[in-house]
Protein backbone atom coordinates (compact mmCIF):
# COMPACT_ATOMS: atom_id res chain seq x y z
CA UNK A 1 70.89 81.95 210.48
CA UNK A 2 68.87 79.83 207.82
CA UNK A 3 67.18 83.22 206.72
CA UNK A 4 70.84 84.82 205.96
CA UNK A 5 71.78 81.36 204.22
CA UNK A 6 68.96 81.23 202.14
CA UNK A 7 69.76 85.00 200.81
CA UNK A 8 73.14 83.40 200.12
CA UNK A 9 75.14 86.29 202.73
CA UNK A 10 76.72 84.29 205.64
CA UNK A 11 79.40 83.67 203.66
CA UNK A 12 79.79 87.68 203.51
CA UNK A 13 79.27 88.27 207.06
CA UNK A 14 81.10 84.41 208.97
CA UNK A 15 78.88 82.75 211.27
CA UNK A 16 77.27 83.95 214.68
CA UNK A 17 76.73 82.40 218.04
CA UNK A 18 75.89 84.29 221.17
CA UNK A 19 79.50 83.56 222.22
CA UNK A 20 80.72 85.57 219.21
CA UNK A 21 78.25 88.27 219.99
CA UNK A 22 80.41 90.78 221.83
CA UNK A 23 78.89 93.94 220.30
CA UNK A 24 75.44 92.98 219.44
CA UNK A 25 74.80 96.82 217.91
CA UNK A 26 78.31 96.49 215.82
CA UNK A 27 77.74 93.07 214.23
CA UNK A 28 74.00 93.41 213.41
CA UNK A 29 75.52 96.80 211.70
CA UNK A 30 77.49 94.61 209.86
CA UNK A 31 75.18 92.64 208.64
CA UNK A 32 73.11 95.07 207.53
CA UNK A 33 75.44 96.52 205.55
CA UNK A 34 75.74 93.37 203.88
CA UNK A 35 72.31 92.28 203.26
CA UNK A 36 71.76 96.11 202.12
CA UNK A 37 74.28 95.33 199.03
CA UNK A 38 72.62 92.00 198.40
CA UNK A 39 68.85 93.76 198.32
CA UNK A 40 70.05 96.35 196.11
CA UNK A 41 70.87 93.73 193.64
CA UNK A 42 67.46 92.16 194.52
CA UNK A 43 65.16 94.65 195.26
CA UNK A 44 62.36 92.36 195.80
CA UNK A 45 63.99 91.81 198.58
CA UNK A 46 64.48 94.84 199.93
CA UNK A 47 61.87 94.79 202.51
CA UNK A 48 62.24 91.34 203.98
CA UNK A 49 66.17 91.86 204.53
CA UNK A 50 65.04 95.35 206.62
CA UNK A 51 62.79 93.55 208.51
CA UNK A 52 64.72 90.40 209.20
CA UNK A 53 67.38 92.99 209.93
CA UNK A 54 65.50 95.04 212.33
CA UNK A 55 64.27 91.76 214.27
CA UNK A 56 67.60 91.26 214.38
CA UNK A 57 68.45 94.27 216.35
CA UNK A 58 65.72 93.98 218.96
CA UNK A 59 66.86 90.43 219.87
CA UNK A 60 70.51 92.02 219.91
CA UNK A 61 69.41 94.67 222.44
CA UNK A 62 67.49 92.28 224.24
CA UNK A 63 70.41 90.20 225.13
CA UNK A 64 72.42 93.60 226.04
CA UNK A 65 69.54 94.87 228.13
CA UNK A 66 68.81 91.43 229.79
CA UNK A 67 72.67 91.82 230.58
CA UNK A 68 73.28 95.21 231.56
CA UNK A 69 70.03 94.62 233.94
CA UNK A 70 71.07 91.51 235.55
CA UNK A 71 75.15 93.45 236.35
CA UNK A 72 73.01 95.80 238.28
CA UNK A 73 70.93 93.37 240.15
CA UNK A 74 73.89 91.98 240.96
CA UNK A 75 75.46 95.18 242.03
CA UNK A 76 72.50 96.23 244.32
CA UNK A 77 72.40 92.73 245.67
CA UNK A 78 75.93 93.13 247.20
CA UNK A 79 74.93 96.36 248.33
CA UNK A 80 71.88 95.39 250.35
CA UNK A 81 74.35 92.66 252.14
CA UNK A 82 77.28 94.71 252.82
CA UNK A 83 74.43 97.73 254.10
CA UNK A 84 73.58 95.77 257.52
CA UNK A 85 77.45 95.24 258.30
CA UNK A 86 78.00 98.57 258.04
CA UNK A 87 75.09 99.95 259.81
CA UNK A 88 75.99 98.19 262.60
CA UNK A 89 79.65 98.83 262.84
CA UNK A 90 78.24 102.58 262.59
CA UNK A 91 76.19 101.67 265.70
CA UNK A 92 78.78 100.23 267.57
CA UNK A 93 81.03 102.95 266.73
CA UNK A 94 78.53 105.37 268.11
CA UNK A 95 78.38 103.42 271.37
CA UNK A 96 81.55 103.31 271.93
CA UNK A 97 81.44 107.88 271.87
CA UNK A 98 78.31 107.46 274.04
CA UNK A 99 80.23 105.00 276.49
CA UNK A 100 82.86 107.62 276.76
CA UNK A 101 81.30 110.18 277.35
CA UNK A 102 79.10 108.52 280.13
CA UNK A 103 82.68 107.54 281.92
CA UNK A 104 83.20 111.18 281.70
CA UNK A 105 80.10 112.07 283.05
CA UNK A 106 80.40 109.78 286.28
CA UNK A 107 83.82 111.24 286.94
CA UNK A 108 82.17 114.81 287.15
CA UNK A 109 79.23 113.24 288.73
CA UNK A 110 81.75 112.08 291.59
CA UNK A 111 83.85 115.43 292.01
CA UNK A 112 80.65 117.46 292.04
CA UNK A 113 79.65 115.33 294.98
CA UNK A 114 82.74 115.56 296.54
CA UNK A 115 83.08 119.53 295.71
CA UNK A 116 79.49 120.00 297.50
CA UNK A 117 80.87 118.19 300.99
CA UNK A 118 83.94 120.39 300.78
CA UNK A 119 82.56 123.28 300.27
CA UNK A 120 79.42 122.42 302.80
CA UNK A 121 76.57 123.03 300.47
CA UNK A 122 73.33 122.34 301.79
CA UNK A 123 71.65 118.72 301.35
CA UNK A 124 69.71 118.69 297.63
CA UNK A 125 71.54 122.44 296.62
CA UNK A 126 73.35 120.17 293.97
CA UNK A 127 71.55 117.07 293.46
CA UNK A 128 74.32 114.89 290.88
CA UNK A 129 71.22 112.07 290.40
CA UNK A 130 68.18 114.06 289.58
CA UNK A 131 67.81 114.70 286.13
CA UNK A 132 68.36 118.53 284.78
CA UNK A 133 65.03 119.65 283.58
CA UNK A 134 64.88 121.04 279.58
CA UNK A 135 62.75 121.78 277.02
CA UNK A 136 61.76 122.95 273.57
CA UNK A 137 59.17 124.15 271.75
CA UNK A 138 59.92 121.71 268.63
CA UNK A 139 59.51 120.94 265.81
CA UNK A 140 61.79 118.00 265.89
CA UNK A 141 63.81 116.76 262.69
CA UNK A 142 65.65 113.80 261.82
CA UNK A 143 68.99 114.09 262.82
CA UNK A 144 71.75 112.95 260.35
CA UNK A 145 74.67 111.15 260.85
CA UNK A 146 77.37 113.94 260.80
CA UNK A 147 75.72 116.40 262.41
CA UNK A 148 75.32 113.57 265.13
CA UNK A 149 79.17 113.22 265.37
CA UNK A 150 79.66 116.59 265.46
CA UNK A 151 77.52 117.00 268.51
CA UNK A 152 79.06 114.05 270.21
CA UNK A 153 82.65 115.60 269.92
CA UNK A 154 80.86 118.84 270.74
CA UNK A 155 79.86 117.49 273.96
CA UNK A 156 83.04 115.61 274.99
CA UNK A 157 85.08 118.62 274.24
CA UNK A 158 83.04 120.28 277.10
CA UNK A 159 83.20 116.99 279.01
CA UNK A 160 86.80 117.37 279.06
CA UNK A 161 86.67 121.20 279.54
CA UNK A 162 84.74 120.81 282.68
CA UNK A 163 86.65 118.31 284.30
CA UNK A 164 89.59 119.66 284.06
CA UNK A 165 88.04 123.42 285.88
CA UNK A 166 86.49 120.95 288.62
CA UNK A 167 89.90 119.46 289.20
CA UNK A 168 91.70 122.54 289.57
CA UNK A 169 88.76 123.52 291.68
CA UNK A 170 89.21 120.22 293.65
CA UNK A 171 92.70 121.07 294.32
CA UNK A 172 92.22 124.65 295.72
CA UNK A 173 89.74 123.27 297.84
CA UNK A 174 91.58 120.13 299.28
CA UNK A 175 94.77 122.74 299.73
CA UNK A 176 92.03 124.71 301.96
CA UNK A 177 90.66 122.07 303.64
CA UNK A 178 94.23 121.01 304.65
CA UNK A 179 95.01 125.14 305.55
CA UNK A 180 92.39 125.13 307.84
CA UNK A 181 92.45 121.63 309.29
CA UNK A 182 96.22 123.13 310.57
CA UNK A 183 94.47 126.04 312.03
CA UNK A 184 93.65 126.18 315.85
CA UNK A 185 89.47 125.96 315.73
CA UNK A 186 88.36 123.98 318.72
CA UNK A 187 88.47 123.56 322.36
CA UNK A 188 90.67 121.19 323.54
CA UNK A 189 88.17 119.98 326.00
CA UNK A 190 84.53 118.96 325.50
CA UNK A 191 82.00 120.49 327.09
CA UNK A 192 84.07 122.86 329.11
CA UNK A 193 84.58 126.77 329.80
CA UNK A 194 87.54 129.29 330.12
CA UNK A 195 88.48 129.79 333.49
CA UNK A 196 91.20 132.29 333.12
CA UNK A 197 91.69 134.28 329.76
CA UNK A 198 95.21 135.52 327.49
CA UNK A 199 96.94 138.79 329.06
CA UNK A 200 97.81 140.51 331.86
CA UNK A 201 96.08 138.91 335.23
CA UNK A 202 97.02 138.35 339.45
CA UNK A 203 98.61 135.43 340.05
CA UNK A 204 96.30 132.83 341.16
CA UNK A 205 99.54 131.08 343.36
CA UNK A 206 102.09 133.90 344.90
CA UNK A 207 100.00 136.82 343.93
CA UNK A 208 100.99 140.53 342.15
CA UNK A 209 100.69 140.48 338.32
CA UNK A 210 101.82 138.13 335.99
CA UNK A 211 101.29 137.66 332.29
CA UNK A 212 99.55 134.71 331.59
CA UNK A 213 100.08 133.12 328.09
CA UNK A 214 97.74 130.78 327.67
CA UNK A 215 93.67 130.23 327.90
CA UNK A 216 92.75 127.85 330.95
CA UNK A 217 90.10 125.54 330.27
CA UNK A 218 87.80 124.04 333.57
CA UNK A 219 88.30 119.99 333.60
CA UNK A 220 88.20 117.08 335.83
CA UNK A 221 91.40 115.07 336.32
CA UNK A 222 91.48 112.13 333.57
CA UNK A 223 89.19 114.50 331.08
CA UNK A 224 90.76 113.54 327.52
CA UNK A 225 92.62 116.30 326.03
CA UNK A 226 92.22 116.75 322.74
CA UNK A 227 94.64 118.57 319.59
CA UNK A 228 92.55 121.70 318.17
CA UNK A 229 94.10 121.34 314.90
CA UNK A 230 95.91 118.75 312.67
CA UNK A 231 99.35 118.07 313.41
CA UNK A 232 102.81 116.43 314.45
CA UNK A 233 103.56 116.15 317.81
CA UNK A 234 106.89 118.04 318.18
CA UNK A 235 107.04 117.59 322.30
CA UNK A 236 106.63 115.51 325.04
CA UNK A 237 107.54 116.08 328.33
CA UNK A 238 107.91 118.10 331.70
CA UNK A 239 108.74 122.27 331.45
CA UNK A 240 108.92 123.99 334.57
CA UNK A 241 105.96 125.28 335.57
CA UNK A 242 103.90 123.49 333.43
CA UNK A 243 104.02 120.40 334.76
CA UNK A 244 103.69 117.52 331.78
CA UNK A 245 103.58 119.05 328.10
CA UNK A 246 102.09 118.13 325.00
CA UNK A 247 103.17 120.18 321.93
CA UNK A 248 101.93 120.04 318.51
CA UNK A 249 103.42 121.64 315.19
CA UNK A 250 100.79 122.32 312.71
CA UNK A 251 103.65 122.92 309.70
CA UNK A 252 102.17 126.68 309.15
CA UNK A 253 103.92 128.50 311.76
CA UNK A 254 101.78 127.55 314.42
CA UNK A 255 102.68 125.47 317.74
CA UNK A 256 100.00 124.52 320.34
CA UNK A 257 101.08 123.62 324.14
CA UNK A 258 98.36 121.38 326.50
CA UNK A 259 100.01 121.58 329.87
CA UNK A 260 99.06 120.43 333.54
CA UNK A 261 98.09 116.95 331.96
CA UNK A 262 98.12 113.89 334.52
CA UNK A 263 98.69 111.33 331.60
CA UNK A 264 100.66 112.07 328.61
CA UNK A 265 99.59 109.53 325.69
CA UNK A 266 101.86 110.64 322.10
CA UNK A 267 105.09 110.18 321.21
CA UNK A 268 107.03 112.81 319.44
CA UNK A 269 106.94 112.87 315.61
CA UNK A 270 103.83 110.94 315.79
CA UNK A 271 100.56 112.40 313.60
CA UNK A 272 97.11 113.54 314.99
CA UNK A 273 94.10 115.08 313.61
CA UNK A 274 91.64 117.64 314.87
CA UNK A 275 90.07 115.91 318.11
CA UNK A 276 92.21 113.39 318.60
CA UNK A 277 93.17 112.43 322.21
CA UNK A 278 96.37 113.09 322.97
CA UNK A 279 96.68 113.20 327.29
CA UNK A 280 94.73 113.42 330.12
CA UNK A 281 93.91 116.63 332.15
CA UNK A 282 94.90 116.63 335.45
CA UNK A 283 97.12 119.49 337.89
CA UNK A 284 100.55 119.15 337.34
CA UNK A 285 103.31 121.75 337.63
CA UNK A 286 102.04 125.22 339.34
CA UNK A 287 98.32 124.80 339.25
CA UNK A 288 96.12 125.54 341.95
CA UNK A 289 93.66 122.13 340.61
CA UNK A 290 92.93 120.31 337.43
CA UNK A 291 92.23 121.84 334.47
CA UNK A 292 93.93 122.29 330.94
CA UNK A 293 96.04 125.19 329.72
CA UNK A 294 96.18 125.89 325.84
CA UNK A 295 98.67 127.89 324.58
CA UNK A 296 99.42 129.18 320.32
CA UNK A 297 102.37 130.06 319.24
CA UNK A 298 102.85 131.78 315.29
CA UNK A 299 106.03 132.00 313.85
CA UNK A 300 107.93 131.63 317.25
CA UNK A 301 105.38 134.37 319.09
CA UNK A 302 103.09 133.80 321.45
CA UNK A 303 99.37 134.77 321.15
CA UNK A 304 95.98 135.01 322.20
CA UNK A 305 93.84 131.50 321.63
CA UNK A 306 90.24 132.94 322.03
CA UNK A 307 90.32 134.77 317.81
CA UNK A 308 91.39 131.16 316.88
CA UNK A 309 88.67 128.99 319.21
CA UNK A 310 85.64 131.86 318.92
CA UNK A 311 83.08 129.79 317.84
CA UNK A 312 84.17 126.77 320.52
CA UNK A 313 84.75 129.13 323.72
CA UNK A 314 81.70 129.44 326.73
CA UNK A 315 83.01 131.97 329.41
């Protein structure tokens, strides 16, 4: 400021502090301008005014460089703080897919075990906790975020896709299960053998023919007696000829009868399962000695037992 004073021009051009400096490129302008109509009426001064002028400048853009550099420090610097935040919430973001989809996984982990004891796969057929065995001949690449997300939503839509075919499946195959369970498919003694088959036969008591309706079954008196197929028991009682009488409605048109029991041991309306005991052989009614007499019934009509119990029948 002493140099401007001494060429008598800060009248022309006010004073300057770095506070009043808020163009530095428009204000040195300025005072060039005004030191140029000052050397032109002193030329011998001509070339210090240009060079005090262009010092000038460079201290000017200095102070605008040292400031425009520092903004962006500063900008970068908030950057590189808010990056790890973010990173982080990305992270936990991604976690949260991944924990997702591993809920989903265990839940088709757990029907496929349960689908492979319905349907009576072999042990090790379907192994749910051995890893599935991949590969690739490479070369691998970094993989970036989107295309990360896309392959996680990928996945769960399939997820989601699967479970839903495996619960359907689940469902067919429970309905089955309970079809079959109501089905006549066992003996209703253990360890035992037909003694007198289904049809047309002499009668073992008063003799000629007679149509026998049942299967008997050889047993010792007391021998548990056992349902051959899920069920409510819809009788118990005496019937003539039959001495005491179990029956059993299976709810899909069939009816089993157990008759010549010496101990009856349901109530009616109560619920049994496949096996369960439900009396005790013995010779009641017109029997010529203990055993058990099975009889089916579909839709109202008697029929013959041995189709129903082929893979349980010896003799």
């Amino acid at each position: 400021m002493a140099f401007f004073r001494d060429l008598g021009v800060e009248s022309d051009i006010g004073p300057m502090s770095v506070s009043a400096i808020v163009n530095p490129r428009d204000l040195i302008s300025d005072a060039l301008a005004v030191l140029g109509e000052r050397a032109a009426r002193r030329p011998a001064l001509a070339l210090s005014i240009f060079m005090a002028g262009g010092l000038a400048l460079l201290v000017a853009g200095g102070v605008a460089g040292s400031a425009i550099s520092g903004q962006h420090y500063q900008q970068q610097l908030a950057q590189a703080r808010l990056a790890p935040g973010q990173a982080q919430r990305e992270v936990n973001a991604l976690a949260a897919r991944v924990g997702e989809l591993q809920a989903q996984a265990n839940r088709l982990n757990a029907l496929g075990e349960r689908l492979t004891r319905m349907g009576g796969l072999k042990d090790g057929e379907f192994d749910f906790d051995r890893p599935v065995g991949v590969g690739g001949a490479g070369p691998v690449h970094d993989m970036p975020k989107a295309e990360l997300g896309q392959s996680l939503d990928l996945l769960s839509r399939q997820l989601r896709s699967s479970g839903d075919q495996l619960t359907v499946l689940d469902t067919l195959l429970t309905d089955r299960k309970l079809t079959l369970a109501a089905v006549p498919s066992r003996a209703p003694v253990l360890d035992s053998y037909v003694t007198s088959g289904f049809g047309d036969r002499a009668d073992p008591i008063a003799g000629g023919g007679e149509f026998h309706k049942g299967i008997d079954f050889s047993a010792n008196t007391g021998d548990p007696v056992l349902a051959v197929a899920d069920g409510v028991v819809s009788f118990v009682g005496e019937r003539s000829g039959y001495g005491n009488v179990v029956e059993i409605d299976h709810g899909n048109g069939y009816v089993t009868r157990y008759a010549h029991n010496s101990r009856l041991e349901r109530h009616q309306g109560e619920l049994v399962r496949a096996g369960d005991e439900i009396a005790k052989a013995g010779s009641t009614g017109r029997s010529t000695g203990a055993h058990v007499h099975l009889e089916v019934w579909q839709d109202g009509r008697v029929v013959n037992p041995r189709p129903f119990l082929q893979g349980a029948l010896r003799g």
